[in-house]
Protein backbone atom coordinates (compact mmCIF):
# COMPACT_ATOMS: atom_id res chain seq x y z
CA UNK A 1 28.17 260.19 28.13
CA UNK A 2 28.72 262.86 25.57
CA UNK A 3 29.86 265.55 26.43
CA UNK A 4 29.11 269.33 24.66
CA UNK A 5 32.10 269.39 23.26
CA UNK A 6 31.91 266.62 21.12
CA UNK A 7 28.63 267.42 20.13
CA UNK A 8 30.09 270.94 18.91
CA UNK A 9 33.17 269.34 16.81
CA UNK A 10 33.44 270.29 13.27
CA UNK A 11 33.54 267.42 10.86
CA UNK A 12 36.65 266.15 10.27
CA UNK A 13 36.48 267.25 6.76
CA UNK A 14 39.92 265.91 5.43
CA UNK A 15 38.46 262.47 6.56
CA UNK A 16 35.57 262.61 4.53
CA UNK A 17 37.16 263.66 1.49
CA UNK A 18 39.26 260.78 2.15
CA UNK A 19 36.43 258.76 1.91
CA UNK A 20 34.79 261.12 -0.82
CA UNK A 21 37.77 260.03 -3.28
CA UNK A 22 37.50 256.69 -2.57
CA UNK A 23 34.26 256.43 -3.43
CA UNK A 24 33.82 258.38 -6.72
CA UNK A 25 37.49 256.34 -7.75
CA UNK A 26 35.31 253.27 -7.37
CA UNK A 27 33.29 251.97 -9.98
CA UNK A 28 33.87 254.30 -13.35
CA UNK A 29 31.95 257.15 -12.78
CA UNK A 30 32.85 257.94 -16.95
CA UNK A 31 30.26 255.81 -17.73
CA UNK A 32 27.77 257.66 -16.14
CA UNK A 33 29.24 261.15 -16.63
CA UNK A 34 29.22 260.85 -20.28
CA UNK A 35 25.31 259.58 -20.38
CA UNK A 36 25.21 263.36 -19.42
CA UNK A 37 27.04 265.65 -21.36
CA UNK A 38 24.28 267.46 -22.86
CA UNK A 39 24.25 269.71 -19.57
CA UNK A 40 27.54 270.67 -20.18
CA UNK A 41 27.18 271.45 -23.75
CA UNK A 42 23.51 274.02 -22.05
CA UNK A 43 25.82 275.16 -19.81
CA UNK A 44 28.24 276.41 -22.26
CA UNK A 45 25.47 277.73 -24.01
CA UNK A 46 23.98 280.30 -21.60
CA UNK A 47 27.54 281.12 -20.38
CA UNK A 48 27.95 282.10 -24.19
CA UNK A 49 31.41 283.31 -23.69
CA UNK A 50 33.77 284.10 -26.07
CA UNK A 51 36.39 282.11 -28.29
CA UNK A 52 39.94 282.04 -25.97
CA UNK A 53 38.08 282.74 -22.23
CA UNK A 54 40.10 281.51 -20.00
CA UNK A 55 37.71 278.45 -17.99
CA UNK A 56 38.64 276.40 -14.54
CA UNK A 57 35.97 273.65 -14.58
CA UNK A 58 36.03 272.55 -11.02
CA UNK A 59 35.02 268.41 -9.51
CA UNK A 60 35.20 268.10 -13.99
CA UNK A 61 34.36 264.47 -13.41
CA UNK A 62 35.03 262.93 -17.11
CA UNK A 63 34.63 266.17 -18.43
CA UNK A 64 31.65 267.29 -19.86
CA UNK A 65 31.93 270.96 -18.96
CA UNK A 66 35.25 271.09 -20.11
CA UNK A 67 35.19 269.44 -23.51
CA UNK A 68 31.50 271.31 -24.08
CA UNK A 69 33.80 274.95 -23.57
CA UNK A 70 36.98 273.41 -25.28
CA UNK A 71 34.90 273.03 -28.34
CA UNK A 72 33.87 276.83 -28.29
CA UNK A 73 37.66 276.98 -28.60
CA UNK A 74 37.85 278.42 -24.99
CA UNK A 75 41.12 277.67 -22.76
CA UNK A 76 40.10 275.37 -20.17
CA UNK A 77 42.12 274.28 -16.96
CA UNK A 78 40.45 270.67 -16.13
CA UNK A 79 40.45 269.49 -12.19
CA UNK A 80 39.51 267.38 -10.12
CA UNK A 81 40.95 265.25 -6.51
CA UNK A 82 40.57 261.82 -8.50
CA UNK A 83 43.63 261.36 -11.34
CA UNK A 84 41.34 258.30 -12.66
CA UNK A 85 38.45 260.51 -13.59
CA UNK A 86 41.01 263.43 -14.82
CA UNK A 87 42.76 260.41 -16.57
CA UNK A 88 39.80 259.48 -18.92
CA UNK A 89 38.58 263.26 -19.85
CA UNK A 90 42.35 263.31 -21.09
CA UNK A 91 41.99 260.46 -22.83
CA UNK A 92 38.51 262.02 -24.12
CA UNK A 93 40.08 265.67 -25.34
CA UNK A 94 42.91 263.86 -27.12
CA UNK A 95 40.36 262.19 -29.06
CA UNK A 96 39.29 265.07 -30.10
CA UNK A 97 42.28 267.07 -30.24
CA UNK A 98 41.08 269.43 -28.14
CA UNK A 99 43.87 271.94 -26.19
CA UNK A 100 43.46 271.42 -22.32
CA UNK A 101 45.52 271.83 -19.73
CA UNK A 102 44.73 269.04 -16.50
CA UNK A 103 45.48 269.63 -12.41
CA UNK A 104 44.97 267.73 -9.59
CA UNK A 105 43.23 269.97 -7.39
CA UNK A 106 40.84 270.03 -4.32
CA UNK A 107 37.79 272.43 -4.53
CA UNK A 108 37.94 273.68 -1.34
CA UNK A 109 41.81 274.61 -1.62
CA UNK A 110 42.28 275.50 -5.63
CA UNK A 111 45.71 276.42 -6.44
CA UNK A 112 45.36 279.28 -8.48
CA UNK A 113 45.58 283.01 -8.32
CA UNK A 114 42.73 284.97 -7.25
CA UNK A 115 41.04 286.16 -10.53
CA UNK A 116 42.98 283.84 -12.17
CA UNK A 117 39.76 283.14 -14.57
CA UNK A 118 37.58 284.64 -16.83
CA UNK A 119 34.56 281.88 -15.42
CA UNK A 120 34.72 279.33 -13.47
CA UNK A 121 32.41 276.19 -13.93
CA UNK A 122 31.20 272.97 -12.88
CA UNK A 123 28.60 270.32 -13.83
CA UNK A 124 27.23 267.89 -10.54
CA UNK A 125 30.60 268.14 -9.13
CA UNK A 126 31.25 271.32 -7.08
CA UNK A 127 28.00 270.24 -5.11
CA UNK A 128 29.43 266.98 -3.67
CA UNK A 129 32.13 268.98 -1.52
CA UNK A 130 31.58 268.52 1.88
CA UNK A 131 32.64 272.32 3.42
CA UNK A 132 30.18 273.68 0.82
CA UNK A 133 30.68 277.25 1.77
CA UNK A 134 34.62 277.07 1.54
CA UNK A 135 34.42 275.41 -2.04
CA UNK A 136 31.73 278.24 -3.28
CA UNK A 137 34.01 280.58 -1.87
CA UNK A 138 36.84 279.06 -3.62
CA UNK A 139 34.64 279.29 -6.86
CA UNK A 140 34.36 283.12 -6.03
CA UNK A 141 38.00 284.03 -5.60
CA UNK A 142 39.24 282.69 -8.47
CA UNK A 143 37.20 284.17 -11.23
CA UNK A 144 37.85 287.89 -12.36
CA UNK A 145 35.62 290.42 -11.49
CA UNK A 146 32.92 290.75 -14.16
CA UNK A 147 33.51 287.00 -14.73
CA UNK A 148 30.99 284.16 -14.80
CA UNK A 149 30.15 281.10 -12.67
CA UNK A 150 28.43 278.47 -14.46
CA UNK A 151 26.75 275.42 -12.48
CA UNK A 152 24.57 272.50 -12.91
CA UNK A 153 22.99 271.16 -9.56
CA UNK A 154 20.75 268.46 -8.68
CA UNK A 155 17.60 269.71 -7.09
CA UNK A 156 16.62 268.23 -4.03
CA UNK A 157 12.95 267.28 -4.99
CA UNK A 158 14.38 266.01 -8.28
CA UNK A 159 15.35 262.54 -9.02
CA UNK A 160 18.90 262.43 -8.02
CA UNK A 161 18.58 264.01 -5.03
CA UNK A 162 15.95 261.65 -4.09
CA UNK A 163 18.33 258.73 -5.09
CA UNK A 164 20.58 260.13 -1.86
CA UNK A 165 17.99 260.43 0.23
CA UNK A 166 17.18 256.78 -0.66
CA UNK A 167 21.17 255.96 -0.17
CA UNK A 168 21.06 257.61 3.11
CA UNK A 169 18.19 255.43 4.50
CA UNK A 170 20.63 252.82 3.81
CA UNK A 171 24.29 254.07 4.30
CA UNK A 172 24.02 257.62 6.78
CA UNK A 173 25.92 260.52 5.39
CA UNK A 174 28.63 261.69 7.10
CA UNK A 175 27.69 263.30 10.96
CA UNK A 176 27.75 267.64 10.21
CA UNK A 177 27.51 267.24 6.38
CA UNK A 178 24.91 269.21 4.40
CA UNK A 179 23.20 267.82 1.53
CA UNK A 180 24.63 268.34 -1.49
CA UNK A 181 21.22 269.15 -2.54
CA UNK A 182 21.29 272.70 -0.95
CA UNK A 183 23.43 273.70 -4.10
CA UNK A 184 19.91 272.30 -5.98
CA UNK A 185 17.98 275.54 -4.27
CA UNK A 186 17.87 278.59 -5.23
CA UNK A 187 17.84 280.54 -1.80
CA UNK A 188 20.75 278.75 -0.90
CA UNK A 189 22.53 279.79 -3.71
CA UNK A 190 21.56 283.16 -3.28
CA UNK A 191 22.78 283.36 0.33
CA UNK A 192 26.08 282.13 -0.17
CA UNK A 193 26.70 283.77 -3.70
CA UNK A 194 24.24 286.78 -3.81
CA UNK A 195 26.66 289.34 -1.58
CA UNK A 196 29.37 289.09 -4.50
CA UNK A 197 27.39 288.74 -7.37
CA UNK A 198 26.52 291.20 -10.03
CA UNK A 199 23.51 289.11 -11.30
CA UNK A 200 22.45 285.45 -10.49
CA UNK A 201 20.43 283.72 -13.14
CA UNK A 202 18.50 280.66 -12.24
CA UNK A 203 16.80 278.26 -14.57
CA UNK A 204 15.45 274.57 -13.83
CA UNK A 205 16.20 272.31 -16.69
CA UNK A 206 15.40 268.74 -16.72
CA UNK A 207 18.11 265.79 -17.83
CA UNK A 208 16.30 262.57 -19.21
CA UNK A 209 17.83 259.41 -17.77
CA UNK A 210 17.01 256.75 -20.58
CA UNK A 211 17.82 252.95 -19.70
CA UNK A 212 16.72 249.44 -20.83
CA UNK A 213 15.21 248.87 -17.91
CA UNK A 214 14.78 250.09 -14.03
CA UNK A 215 17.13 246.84 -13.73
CA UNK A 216 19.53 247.55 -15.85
CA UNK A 217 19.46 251.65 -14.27
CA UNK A 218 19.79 249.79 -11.07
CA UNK A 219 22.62 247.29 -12.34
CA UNK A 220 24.29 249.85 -14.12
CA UNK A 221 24.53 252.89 -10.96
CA UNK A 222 25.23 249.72 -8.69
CA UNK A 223 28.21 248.62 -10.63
CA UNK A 224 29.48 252.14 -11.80
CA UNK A 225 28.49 255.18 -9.77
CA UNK A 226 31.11 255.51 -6.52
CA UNK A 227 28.45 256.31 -4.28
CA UNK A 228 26.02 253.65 -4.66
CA UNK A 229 28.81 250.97 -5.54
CA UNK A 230 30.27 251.82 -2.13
CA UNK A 231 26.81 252.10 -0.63
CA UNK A 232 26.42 248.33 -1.89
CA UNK A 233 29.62 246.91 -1.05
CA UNK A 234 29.03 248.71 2.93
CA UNK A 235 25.70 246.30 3.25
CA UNK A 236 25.15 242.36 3.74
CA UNK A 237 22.76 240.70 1.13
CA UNK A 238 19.67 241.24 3.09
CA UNK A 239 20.57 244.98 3.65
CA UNK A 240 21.66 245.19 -0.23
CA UNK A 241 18.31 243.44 -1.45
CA UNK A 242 16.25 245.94 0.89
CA UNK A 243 18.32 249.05 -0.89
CA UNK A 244 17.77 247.83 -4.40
CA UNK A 245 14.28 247.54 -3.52
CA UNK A 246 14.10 250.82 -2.43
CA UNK A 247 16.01 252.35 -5.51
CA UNK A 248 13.27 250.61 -7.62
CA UNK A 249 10.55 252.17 -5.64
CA UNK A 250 12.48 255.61 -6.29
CA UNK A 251 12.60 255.11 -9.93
CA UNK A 252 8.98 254.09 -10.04
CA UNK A 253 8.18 257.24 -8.52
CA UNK A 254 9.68 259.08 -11.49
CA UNK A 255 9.53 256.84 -14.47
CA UNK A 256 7.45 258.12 -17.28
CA UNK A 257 8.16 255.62 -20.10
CA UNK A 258 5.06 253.74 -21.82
CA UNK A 259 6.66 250.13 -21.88
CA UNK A 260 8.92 248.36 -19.54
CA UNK A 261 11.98 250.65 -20.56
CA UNK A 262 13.52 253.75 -18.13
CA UNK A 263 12.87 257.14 -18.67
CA UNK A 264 13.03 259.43 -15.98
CA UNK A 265 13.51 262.93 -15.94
CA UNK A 266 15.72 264.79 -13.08
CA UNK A 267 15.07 268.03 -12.15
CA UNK A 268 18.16 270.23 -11.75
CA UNK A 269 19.59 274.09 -11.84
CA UNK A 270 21.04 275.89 -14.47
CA UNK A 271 22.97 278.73 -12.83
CA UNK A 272 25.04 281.34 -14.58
CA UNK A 273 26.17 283.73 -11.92
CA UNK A 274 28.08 287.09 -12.92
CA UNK A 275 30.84 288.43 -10.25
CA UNK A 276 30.46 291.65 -8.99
C-alpha cells in the first residue's frame, strides 16, 4: 500500500537529469538543432542588443543562439550539461571564427555571479529542465538589472509539443515533472517571471519543419533526436510500430504541403523579457 508520504516525495530531480543527459547525448541532436537556427538568428533580432553585450545562452544545444549573437559581435558564454552538443557548436564557431567562450554547466545550478550578464538566452533548451522554476530562477539571477532574457519555447498546442504528448502515450514522462510545454504559455511565463520583470514581451512565431517526406521526418527524429531515439530503443517492435504510427498521425494533423513532401509549421514563443 502507498503510503502519503510517498505520494508527497519530490522527484528525484538529479535522477532525471541523469536520464535527461543521456538522452539528448543520444542520437546527434546537431542535426536537428541546426535545421533550426533561424529562431536564433529572430531571437537575436528582437533582443537587438548592442555590439560587445555580454550573453550566457543557457541548454545552447549546437548553438544557434549563440553563434546568431556571436555574429552581432556580442561576447557569448556557451553552456550546456552535454560536452557532445557543446563539442560540435565549438567545432561550429571555429568555423566561423567566431570568439566564444564554452562551460559545462547545469541550468538549474549556473556557476556564475549574480548579474554576471547583460542577457541571458536560450532557444528550446531552458524549457526541457525538469525543476522549471529553479532553472527560470537561475535565468533571473544571473542577468543584470535592466538586462534582457531572450527565449524560444514550444507551445503546447503547437507541433512539437504535440510530438511529446504523442511520446508520452508511448514512453510516460517522469512521475512530478511538468511539461516542458508550460514554458510554451504565456501565463505561465508571466507567473514565474512577471514579479521581477520590467516588461515581458510575447510574440508567437511559427518555425517551418521542411522534410522529404513524413518518413523520412519520422526516420530522421527516430535516428537523431535523444528523446524519441530513446523513446524507440525503450519499446519492442510492436510497441515501436504502434509509436511510429502515431507520430505519422501527428504529422498528418499538421502537414500543409501540396505533394507527398513535409511541411509543417510549429507554433512557438518569442519572449524577450527585460529585468526589473
Amino acid at each position: 500500500m502507498q503510503t502519503a508520504t510517498n505520494i508527497d516525495m519530490p522527484p528525484d530531480y538529479t535522477a532525471i537529469k541523469a536520464k535527461q543527459n543521456t538522452a539528448w547525448a543520444s542520437g546527434d541532436y546537431a542535426k536537428i538543432g541546426t535545421t533550426l537556427q533561424i529562431a536564433g538568428e529572430t531571437l537575436a533580432e528582437a533582443m537587438d542588443l548592442a555590439p560587445d553585450s555580454t550573453v550566457l545562452d543557457v541548454a545552447a544545444g549546437n548553438g544557434n543562439a549563440t553563434l546568431a549573437f556571436a555574429r552581432r559581435w556580442c561576447r557569448v558564454t556557451s553552456t550546456d550539461y552535454v560536452d557532445s552538443l557543446l563539442a560540435r557548436t565549438r567545432t561550429r564557431a571555429a568555423a566561423e571564427a567566431a570568439d566564444v567562450t564554452f562551460q559545462i554547466a547545469d541550468a538549474e545550478d549556473l556557476p556564475f555571479a549574480d548579474a554576471a550578464f547583460e542577457a541571458v538566452v536560450s532557444t528550446f533548451g531552458v524549457m526541457f529542465t525538469p525543476n522549471q522554476r529553479q532553472a527560470a530562477s537561475e535565468l533571473m539571477r544571473c542577468c543584470r538589472r535592466g538586462g534582457k532574457i531572450g527565449l524560444a519555447n514550444w507551445t503546447p498546442d503547437g507541433f512539437i509539443g504535440q510530438l511529446f504528448v504523442t511520446l508520452g502515450k508511448h514512453v510516460p514522462p517522469p512521475a512530478g515533472v511538468d511539461s516542458p510545454a508550460l514554458w510554451g504559455t504565456k501565463d505561465w511565463l508571466e507567473e514565474v517571471f512577471g514579479a521581477s520583470a520590467r516588461s515581458l514581451a510575447v510574440r508567437k512565431r511559427e518555425f517551418i519543419f521542411r522534410y522529404r517526406s513524413p518518413g523520412h521526418f519520422v526516420d530522421f527524429f527516430r535516428t537523431f533526436y535523444g528523446p524519441v531515439h530513446k523513446a524507440f530503443l525503450a519499446l519492442d517492435a510492436t510497441e515501436g510500430a504502434a509509436l511510429e504510427a502515431d507520430l505519422r498521425e501527428t504529422v498528418a494533423r499538421f502537414d500543409t504541403a501540396p505533394d507527398h513532401s513535409m511541411r509543417v509549421p510549429a507554433d512557438y514563443l518569442e519572449v524577450v523579457i527585460t529585468k526589473g
